[in-house]
C-alpha atoms as a PDB file:
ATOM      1  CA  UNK A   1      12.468 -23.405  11.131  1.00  0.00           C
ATOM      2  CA  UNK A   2      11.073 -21.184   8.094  1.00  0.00           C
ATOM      3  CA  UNK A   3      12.659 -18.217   7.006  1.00  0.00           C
ATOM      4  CA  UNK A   4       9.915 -15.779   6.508  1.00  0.00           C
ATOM      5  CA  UNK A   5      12.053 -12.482   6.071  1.00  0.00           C
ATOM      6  CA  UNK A   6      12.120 -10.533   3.492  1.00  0.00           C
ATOM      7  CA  UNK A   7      14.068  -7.199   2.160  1.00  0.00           C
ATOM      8  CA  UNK A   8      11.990  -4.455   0.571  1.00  0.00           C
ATOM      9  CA  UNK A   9      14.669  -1.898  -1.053  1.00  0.00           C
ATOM     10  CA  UNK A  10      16.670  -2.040   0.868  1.00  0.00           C
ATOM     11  CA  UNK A  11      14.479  -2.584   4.186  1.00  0.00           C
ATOM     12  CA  UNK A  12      14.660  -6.256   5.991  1.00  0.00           C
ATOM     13  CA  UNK A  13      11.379  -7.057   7.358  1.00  0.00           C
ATOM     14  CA  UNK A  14      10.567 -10.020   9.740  1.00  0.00           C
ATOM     15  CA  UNK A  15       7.973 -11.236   7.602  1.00  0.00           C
ATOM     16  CA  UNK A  16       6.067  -9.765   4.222  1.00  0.00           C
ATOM     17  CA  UNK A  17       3.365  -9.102   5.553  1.00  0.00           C
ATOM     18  CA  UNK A  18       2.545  -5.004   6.184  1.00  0.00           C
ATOM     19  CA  UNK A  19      -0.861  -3.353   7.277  1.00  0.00           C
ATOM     20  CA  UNK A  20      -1.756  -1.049   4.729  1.00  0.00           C
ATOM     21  CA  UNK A  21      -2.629   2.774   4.954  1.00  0.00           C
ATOM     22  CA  UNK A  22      -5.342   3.953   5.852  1.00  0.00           C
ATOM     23  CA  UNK A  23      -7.226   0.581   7.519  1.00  0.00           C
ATOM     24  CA  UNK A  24      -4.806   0.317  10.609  1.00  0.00           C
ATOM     25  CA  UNK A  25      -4.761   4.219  11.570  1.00  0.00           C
ATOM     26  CA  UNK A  26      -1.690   5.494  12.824  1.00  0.00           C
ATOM     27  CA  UNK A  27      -0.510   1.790  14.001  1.00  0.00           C
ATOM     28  CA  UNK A  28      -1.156   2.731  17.484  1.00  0.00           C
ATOM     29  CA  UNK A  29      -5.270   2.253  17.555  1.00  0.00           C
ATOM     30  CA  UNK A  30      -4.523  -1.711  16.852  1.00  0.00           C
ATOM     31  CA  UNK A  31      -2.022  -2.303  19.865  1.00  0.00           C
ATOM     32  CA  UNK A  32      -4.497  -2.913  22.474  1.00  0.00           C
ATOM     33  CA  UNK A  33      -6.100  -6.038  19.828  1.00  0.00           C
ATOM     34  CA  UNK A  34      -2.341  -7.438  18.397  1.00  0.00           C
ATOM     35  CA  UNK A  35       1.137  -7.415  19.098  1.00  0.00           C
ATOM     36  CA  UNK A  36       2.590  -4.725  16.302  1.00  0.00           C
ATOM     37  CA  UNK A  37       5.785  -6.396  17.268  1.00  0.00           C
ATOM     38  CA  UNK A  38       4.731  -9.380  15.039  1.00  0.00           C
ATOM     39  CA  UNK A  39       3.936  -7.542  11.676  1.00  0.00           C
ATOM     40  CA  UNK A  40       6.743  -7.128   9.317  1.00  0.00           C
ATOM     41  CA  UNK A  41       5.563  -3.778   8.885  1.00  0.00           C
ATOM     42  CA  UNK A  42       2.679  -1.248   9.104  1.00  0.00           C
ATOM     43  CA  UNK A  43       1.773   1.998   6.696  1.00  0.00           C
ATOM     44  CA  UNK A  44       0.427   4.613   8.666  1.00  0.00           C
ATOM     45  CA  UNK A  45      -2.245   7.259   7.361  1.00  0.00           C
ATOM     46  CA  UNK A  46      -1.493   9.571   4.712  1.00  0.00           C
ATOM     47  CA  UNK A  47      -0.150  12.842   5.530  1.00  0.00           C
ATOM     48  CA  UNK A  48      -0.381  15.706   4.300  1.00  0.00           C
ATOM     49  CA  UNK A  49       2.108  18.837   5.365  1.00  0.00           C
ATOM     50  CA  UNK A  50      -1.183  20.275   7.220  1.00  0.00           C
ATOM     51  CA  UNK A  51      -4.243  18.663   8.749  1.00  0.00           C
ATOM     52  CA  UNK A  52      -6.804  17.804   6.601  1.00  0.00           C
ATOM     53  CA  UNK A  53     -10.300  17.255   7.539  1.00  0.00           C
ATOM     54  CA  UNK A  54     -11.157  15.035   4.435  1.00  0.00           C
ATOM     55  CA  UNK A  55     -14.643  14.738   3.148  1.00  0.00           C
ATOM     56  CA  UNK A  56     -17.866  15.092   4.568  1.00  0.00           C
ATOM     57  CA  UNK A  57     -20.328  12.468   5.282  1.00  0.00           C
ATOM     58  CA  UNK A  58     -21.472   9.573   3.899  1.00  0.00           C
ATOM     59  CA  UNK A  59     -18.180   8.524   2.753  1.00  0.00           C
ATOM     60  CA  UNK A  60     -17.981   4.706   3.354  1.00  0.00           C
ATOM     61  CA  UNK A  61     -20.483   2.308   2.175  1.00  0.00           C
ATOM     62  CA  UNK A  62     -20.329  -1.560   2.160  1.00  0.00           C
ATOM     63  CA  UNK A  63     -20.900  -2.964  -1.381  1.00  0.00           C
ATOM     64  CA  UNK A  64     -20.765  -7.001  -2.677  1.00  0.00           C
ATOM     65  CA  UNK A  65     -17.044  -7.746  -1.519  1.00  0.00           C
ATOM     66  CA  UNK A  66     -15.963  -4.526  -0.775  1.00  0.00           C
ATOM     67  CA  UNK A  67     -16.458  -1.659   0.389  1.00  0.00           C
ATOM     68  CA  UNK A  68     -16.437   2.153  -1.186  1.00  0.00           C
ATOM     69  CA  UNK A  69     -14.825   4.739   0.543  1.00  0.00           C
ATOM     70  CA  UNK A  70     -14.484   8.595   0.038  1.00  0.00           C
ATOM     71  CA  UNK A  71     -12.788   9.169   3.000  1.00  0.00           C
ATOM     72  CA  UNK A  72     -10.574  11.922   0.979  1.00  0.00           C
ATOM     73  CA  UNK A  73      -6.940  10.758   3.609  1.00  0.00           C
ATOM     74  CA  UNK A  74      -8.171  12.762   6.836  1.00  0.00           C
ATOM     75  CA  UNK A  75      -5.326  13.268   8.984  1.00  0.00           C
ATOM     76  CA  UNK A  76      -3.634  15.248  11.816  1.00  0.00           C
ATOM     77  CA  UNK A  77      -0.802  16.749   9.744  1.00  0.00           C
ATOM     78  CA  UNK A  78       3.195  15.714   9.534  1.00  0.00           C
ATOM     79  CA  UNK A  79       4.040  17.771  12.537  1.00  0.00           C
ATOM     80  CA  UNK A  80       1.546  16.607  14.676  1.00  0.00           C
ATOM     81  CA  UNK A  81       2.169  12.748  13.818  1.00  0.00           C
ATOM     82  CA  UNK A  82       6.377  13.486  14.386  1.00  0.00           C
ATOM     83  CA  UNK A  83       5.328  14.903  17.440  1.00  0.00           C
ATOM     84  CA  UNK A  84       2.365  12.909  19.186  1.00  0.00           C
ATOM     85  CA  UNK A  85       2.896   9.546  17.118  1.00  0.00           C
ATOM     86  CA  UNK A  86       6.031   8.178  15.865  1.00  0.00           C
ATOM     87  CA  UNK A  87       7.601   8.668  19.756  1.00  0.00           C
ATOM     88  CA  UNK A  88       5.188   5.858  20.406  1.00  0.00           C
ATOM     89  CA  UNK A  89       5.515   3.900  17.341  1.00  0.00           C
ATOM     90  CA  UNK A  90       9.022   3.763  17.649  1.00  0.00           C
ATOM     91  CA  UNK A  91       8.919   1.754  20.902  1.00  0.00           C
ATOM     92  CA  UNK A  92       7.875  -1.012  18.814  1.00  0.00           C
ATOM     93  CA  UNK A  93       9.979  -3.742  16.198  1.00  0.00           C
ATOM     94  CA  UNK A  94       8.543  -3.222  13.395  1.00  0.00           C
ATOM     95  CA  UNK A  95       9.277  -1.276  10.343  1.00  0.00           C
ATOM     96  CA  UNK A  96       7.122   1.823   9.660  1.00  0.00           C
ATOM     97  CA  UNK A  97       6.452   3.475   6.627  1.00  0.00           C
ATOM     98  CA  UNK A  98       4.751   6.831   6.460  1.00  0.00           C
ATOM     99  CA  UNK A  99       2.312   7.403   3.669  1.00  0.00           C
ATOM    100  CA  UNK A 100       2.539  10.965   1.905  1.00  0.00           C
ATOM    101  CA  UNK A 101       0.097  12.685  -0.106  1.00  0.00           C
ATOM    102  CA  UNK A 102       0.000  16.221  -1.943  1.00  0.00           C
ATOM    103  CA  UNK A 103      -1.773  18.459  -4.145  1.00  0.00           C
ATOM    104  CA  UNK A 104       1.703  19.514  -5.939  1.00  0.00           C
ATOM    105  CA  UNK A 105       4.834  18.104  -6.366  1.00  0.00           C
ATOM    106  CA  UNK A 106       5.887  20.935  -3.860  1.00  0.00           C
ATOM    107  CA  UNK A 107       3.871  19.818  -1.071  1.00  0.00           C
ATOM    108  CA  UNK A 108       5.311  16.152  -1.338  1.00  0.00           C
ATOM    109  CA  UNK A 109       8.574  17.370  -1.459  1.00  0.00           C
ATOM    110  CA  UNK A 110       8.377  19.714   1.899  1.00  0.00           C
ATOM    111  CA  UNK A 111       6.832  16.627   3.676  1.00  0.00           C
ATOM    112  CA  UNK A 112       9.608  13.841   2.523  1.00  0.00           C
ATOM    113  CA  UNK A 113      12.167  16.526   3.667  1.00  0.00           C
ATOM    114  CA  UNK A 114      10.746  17.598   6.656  1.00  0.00           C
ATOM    115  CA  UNK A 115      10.043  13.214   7.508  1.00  0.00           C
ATOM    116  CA  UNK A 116      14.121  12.675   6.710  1.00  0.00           C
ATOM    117  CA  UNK A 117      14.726  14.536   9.706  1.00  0.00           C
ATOM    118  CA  UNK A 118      12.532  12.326  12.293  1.00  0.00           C
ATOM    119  CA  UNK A 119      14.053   8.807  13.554  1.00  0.00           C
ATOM    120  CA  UNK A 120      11.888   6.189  13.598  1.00  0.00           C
ATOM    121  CA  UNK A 121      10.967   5.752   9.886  1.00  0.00           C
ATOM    122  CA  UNK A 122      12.157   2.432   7.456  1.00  0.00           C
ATOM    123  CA  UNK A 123      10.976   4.325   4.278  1.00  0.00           C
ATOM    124  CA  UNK A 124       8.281   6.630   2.780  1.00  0.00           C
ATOM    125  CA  UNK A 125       5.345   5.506   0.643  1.00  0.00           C
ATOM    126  CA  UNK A 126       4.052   8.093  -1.967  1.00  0.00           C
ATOM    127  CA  UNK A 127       0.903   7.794  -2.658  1.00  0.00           C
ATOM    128  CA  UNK A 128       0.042   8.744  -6.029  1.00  0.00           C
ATOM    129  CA  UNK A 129      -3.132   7.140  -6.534  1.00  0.00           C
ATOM    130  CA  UNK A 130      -5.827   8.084  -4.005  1.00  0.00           C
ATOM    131  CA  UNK A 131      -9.445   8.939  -6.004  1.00  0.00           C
ATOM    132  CA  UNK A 132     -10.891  10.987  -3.420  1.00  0.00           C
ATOM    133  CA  UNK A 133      -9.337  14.480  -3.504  1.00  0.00           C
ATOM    134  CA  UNK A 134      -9.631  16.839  -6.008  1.00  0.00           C
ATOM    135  CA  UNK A 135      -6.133  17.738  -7.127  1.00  0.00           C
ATOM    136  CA  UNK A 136      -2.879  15.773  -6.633  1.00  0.00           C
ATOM    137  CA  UNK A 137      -2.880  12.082  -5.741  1.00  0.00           C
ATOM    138  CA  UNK A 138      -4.296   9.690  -8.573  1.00  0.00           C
ATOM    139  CA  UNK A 139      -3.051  13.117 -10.719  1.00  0.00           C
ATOM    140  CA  UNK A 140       0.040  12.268 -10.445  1.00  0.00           C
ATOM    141  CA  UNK A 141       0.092   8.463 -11.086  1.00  0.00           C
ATOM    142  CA  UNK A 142      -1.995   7.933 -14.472  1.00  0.00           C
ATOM    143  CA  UNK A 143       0.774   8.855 -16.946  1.00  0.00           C
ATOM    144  CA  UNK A 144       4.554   7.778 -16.683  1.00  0.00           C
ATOM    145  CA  UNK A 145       5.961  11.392 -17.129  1.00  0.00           C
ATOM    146  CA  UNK A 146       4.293  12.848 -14.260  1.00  0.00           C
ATOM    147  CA  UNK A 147       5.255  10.243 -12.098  1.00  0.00           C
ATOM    148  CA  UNK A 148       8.313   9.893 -12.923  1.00  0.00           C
ATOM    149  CA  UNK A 149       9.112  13.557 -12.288  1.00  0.00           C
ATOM    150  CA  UNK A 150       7.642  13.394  -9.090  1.00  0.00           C
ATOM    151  CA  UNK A 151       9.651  10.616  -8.464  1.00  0.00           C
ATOM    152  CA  UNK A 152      12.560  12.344  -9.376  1.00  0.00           C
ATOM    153  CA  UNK A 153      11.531  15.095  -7.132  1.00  0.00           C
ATOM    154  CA  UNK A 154      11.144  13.624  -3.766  1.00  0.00           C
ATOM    155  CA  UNK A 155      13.942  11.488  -4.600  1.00  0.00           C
ATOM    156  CA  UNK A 156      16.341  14.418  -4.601  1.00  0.00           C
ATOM    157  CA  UNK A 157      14.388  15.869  -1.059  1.00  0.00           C
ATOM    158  CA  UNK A 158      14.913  13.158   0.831  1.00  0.00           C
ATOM    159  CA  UNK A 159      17.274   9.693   1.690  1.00  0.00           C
ATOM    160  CA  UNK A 160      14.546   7.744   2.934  1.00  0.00           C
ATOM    161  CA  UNK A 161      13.603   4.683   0.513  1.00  0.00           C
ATOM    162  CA  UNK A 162      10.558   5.127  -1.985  1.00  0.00           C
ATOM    163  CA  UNK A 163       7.963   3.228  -2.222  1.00  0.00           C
ATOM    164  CA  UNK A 164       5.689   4.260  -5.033  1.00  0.00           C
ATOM    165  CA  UNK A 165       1.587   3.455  -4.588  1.00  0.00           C
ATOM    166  CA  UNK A 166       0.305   3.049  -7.856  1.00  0.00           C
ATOM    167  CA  UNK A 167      -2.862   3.428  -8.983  1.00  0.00           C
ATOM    168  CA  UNK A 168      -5.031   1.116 -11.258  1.00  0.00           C
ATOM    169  CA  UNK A 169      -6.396   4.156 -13.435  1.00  0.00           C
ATOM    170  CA  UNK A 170      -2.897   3.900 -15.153  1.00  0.00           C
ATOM    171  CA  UNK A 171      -2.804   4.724 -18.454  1.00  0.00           C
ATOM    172  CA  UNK A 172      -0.375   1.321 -18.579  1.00  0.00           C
ATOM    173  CA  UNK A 173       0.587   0.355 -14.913  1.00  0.00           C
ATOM    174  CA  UNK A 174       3.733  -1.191 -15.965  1.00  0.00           C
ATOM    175  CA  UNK A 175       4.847   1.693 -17.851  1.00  0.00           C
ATOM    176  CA  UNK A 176       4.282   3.898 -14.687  1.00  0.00           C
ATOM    177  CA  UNK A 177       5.399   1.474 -12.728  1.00  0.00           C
ATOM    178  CA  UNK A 178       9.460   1.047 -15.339  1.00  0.00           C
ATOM    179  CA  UNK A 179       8.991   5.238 -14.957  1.00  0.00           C
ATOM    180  CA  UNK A 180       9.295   5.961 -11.264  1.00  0.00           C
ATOM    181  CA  UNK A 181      12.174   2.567 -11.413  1.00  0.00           C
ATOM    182  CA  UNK A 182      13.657   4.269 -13.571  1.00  0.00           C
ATOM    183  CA  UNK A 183      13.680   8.111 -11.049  1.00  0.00           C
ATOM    184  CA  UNK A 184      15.041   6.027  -8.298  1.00  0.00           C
ATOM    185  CA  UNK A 185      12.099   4.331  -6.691  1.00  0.00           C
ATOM    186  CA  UNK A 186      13.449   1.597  -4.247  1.00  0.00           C
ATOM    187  CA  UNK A 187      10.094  -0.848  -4.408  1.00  0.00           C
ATOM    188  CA  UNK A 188       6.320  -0.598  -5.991  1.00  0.00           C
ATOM    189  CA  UNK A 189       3.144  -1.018  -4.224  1.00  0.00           C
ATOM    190  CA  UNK A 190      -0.022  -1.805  -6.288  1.00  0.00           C
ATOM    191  CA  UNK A 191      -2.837  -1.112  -6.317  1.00  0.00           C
ATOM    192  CA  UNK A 192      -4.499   1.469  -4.791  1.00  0.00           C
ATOM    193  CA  UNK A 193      -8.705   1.191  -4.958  1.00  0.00           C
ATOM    194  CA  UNK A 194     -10.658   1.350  -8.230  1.00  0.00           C
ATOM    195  CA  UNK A 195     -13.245   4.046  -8.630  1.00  0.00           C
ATOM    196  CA  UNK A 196     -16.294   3.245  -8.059  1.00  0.00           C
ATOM    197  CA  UNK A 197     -20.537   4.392  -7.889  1.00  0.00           C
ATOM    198  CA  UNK A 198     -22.979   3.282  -5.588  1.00  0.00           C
ATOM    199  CA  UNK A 199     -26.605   4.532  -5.824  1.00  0.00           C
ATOM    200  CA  UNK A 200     -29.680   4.313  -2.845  1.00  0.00           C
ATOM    201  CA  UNK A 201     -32.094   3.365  -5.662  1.00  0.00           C
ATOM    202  CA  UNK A 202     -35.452   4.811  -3.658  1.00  0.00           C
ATOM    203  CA  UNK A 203     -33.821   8.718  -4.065  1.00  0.00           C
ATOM    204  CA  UNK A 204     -31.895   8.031  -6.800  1.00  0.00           C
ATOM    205  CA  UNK A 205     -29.194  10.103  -5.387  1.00  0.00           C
ATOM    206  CA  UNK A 206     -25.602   8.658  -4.824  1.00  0.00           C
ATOM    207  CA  UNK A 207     -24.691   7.436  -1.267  1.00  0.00           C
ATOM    208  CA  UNK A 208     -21.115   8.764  -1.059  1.00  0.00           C
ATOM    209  CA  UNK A 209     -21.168  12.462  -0.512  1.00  0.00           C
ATOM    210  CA  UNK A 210     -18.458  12.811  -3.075  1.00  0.00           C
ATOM    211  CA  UNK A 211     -20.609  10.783  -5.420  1.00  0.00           C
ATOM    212  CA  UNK A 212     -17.895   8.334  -6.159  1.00  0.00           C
ATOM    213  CA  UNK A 213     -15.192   6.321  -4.147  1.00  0.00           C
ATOM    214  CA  UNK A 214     -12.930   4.080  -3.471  1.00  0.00           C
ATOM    215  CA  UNK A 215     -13.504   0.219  -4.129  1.00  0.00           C
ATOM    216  CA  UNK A 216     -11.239  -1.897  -2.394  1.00  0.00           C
ATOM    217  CA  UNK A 217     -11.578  -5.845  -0.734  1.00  0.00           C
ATOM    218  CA  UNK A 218     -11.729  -9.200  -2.231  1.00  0.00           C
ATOM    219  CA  UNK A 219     -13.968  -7.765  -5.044  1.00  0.00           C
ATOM    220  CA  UNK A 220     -10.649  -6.419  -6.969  1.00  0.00           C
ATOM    221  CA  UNK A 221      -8.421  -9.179  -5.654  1.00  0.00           C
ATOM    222  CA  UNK A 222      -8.383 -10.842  -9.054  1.00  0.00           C
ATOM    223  CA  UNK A 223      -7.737  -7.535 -11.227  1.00  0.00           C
ATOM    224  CA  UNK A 224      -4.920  -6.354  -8.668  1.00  0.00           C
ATOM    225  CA  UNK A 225      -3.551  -9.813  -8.666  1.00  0.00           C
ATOM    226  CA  UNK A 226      -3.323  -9.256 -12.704  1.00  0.00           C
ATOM    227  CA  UNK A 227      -1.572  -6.081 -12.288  1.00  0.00           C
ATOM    228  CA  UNK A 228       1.003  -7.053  -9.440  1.00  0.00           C
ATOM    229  CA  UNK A 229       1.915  -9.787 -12.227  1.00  0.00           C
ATOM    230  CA  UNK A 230       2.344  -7.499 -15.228  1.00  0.00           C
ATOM    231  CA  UNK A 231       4.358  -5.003 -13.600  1.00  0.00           C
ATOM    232  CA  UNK A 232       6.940  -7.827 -11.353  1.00  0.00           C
ATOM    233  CA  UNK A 233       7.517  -8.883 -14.782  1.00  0.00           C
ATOM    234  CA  UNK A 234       8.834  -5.554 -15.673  1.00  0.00           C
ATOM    235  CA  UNK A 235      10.761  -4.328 -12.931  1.00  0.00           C
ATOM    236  CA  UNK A 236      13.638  -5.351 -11.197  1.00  0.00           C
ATOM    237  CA  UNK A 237      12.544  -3.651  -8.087  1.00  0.00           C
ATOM    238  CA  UNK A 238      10.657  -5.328  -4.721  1.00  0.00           C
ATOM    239  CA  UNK A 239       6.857  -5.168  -5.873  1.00  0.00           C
ATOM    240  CA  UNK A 240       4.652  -4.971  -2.589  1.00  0.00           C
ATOM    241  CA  UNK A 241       1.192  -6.224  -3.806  1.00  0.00           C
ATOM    242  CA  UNK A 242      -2.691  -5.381  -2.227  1.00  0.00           C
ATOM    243  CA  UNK A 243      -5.865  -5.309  -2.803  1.00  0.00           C
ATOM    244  CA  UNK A 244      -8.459  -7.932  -1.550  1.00  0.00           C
ATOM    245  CA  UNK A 245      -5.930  -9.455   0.551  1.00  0.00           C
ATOM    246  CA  UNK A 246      -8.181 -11.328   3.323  1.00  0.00           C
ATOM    247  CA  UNK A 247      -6.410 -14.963   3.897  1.00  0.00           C
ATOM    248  CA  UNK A 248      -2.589 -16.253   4.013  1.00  0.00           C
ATOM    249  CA  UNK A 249      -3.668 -17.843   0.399  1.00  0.00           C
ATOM    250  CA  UNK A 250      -4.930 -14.466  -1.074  1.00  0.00           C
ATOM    251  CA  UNK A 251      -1.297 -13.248   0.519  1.00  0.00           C
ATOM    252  CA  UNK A 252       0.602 -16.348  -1.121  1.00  0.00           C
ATOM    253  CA  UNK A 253      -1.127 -15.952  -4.722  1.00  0.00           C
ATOM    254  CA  UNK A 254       0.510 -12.442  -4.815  1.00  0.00           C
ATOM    255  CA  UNK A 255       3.627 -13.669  -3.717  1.00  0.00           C
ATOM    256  CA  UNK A 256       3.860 -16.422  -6.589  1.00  0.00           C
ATOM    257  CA  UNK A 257       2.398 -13.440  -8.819  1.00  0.00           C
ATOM    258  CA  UNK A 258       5.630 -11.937  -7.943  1.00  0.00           C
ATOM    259  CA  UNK A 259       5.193  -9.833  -5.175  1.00  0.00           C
ATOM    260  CA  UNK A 260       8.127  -9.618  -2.452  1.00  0.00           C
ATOM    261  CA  UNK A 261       5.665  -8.813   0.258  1.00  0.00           C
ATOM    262  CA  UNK A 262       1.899  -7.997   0.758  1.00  0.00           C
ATOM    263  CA  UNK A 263      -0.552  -5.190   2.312  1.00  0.00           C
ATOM    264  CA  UNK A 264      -3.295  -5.837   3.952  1.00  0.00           C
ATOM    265  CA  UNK A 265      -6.267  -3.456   3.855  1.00  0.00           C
ATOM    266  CA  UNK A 266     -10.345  -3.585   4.008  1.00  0.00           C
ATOM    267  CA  UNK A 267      -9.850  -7.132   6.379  1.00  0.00           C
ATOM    268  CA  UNK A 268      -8.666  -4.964   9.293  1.00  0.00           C
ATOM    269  CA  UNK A 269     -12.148  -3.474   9.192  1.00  0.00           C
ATOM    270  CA  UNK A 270     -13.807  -7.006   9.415  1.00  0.00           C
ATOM    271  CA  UNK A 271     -11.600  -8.634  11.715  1.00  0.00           C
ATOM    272  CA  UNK A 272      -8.594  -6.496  13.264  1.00  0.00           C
ATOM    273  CA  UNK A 273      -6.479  -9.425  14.199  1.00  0.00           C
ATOM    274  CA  UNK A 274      -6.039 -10.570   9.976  1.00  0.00           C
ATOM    275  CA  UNK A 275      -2.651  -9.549   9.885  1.00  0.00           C
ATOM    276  CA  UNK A 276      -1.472 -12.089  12.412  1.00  0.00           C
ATOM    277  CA  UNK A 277      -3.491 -14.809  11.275  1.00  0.00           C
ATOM    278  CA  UNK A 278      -2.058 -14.412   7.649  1.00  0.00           C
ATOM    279  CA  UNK A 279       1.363 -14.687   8.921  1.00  0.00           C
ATOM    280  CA  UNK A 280       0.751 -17.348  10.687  1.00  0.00           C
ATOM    281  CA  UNK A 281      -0.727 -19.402   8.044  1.00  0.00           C
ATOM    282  CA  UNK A 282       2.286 -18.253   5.854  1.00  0.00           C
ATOM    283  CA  UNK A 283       4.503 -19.951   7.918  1.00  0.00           C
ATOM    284  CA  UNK A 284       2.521 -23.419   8.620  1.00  0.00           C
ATOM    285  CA  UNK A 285       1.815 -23.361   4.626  1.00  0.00           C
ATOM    286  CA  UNK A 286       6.137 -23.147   4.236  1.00  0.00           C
ATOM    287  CA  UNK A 287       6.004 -26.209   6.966  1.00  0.00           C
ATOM    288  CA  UNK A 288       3.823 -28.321   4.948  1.00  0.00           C
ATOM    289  CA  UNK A 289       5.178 -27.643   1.942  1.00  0.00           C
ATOM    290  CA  UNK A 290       8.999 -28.052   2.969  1.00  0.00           C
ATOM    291  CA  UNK A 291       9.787 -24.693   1.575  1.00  0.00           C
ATOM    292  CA  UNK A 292      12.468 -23.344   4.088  1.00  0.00           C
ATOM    293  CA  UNK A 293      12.779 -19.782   2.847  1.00  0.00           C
ATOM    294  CA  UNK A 294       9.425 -17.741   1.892  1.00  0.00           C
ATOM    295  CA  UNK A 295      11.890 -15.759  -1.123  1.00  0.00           C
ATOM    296  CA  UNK A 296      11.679 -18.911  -3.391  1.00  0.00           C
ATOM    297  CA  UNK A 297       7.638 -18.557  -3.852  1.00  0.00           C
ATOM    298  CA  UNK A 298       8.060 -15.079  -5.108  1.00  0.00           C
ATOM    299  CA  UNK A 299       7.778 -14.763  -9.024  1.00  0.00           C
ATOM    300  CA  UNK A 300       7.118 -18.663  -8.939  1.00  0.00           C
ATOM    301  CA  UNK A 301       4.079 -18.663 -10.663  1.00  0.00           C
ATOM    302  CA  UNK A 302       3.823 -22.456 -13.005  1.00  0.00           C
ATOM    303  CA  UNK A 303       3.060 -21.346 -16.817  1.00  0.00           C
ATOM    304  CA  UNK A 304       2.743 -24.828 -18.441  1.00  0.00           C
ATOM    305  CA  UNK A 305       3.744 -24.432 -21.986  1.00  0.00           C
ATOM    306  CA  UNK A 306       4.593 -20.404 -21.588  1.00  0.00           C
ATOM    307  CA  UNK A 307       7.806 -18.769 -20.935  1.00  0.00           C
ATOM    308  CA  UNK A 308       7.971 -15.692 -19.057  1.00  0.00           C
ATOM    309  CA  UNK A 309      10.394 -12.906 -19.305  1.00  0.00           C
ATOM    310  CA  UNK A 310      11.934  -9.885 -17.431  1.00  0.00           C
ATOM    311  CA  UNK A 311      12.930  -6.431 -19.620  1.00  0.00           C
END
């Protein structure tokens, strides 16, 4: 037997291996194609403290390994999803963690409080790094002050562990990333999607209605993998890593990067059932290699002939 569990700040999940927000809906939509008993954990759609309709029309387009979205985190609202979702979620073993967005530091604030009071939730995710609305979200997460302070913020709203999503428009990730450590984050997750342009070149118009979006799948595995190893070098928190995550070897190389556990986004859309199949392959790769505990790949990453260290 393999032990696959891991702890993220203070949360013990049965394996590292969480579907991210926005590409698994409320958790719910997926039952009927996997067991959500099996995931370590799953990140529900962002929510907002009312329901937001998010942008109009064309807002995702397929590019070369990836995919750009302007989806702008549509939802039904906090009290709706207390109220008409986490009953159902909560008949399930697995950890959920609800995914919180604002356009001020108020807004996020009201929303972590009024989420302390459900039952059901492992921890709250704070997204400070979504590109597609027009105030608040990436906002928040380019420079270390404003983060932190926001940070600091919800931290004193709520008792629920943090996890902060950071974005990859960072002035200097890792500097965000020591910031909201240093306001009482319990764990990291990196990166949110890279903004991007696509254009239909026979109207030379754009083909996102919100002209720009989103980039996320294996296209930007290699710059979040860079990321995910700067900052786990200068934290001492769990890092959770994403972005391009599509195979239990994408999920291991962030791992040895440094990363605790691992998201999985844009492969729900291709194939709904990637979540179990990464976990499985997890645990037949510890088999092979004789590795009886999945915590001694994290940060294991072999620098012949360079030292690493941790601030």
């Amino acid at each position: 037997m393999v032990n696959t569990a891991v702890n993220i700040g203070g949360i013990p999940l049965k394996n590292p291996v969480i579907a991210a927000s926005g590409t698994f809906g409320y958790g719910l939509e997926f039952s009927p194609l996997l067991d959500l008993n099996d995931l370590g954990g799953i990140v529900v759609k962002g929510l907002s403290l009312n329901p937001y309709p998010g942008n109009p029309p064309p807002r995702i387009i397929e590019t070369t390994g990836g995919m750009l979205n302007s989806i702008g985190l549509q939802n039904i609202g906090v009290d709706a999803f207390i109220k008409e979702k986490l009953p159902l979620l909560r008949n399930h073993d697995v950890a959920v963690f609800v995914n919180i967005f604002g356009h001020t530091i108020e807004e996020y604030v009201r929303i972590a409080r009024r989420l302390s009071e459900a039952e059901g939730i492992a921890g709250l995710e704070v997204n400070i790094s979504c590109p597609n609305i027009k105030k608040g979200g990436m906002a928040f997460g380019k420079e270390p002050k404003q983060a932190g302070l926001l940070t600091k913020r919800i931290r004193k709203a709520t008792s629920l562990p943090l996890m902060i999503k950071l974005t990859p428009q960072a002035s200097d990730i890792a500097d965000v990333a020591k910031r909201v450590e240093g306001e009482g984050a319990e764990s990291i997750s990196l990166v949110n999607t890279f903004l991007g342009l696509a254009i239909d070149v026979d109207t030379a118009a754009p083909l996102l209605s919100t002209i720009t979006g989103g980039l996320s799948g294996p296209a930007i595995k290699p710059i979040a993998l860079r990321m995910v190893w700067e900052v786990a070098q200068k934290v001492s928190i769990p890092v959770v890593g994403l972005g391009g995550i599509a195979s239990y070897r994408d999920a291991l190389e962030f791992m040895i990067a440094g990363a605790q556990a691992v998201q999985v986004g844009t492969a729900n859309f291709i194939n709904p059932t990637t979540c179990r199949e990464i976990i499985h392959g997890i645990k037949e790769y510890l088999k092979a290699k004789h590795i009886d505990d999945i915590n001694q790949l994290v940060g294991s990453l072999n620098l012949p002939g360079h030292e690493t260290t941790s601030d």
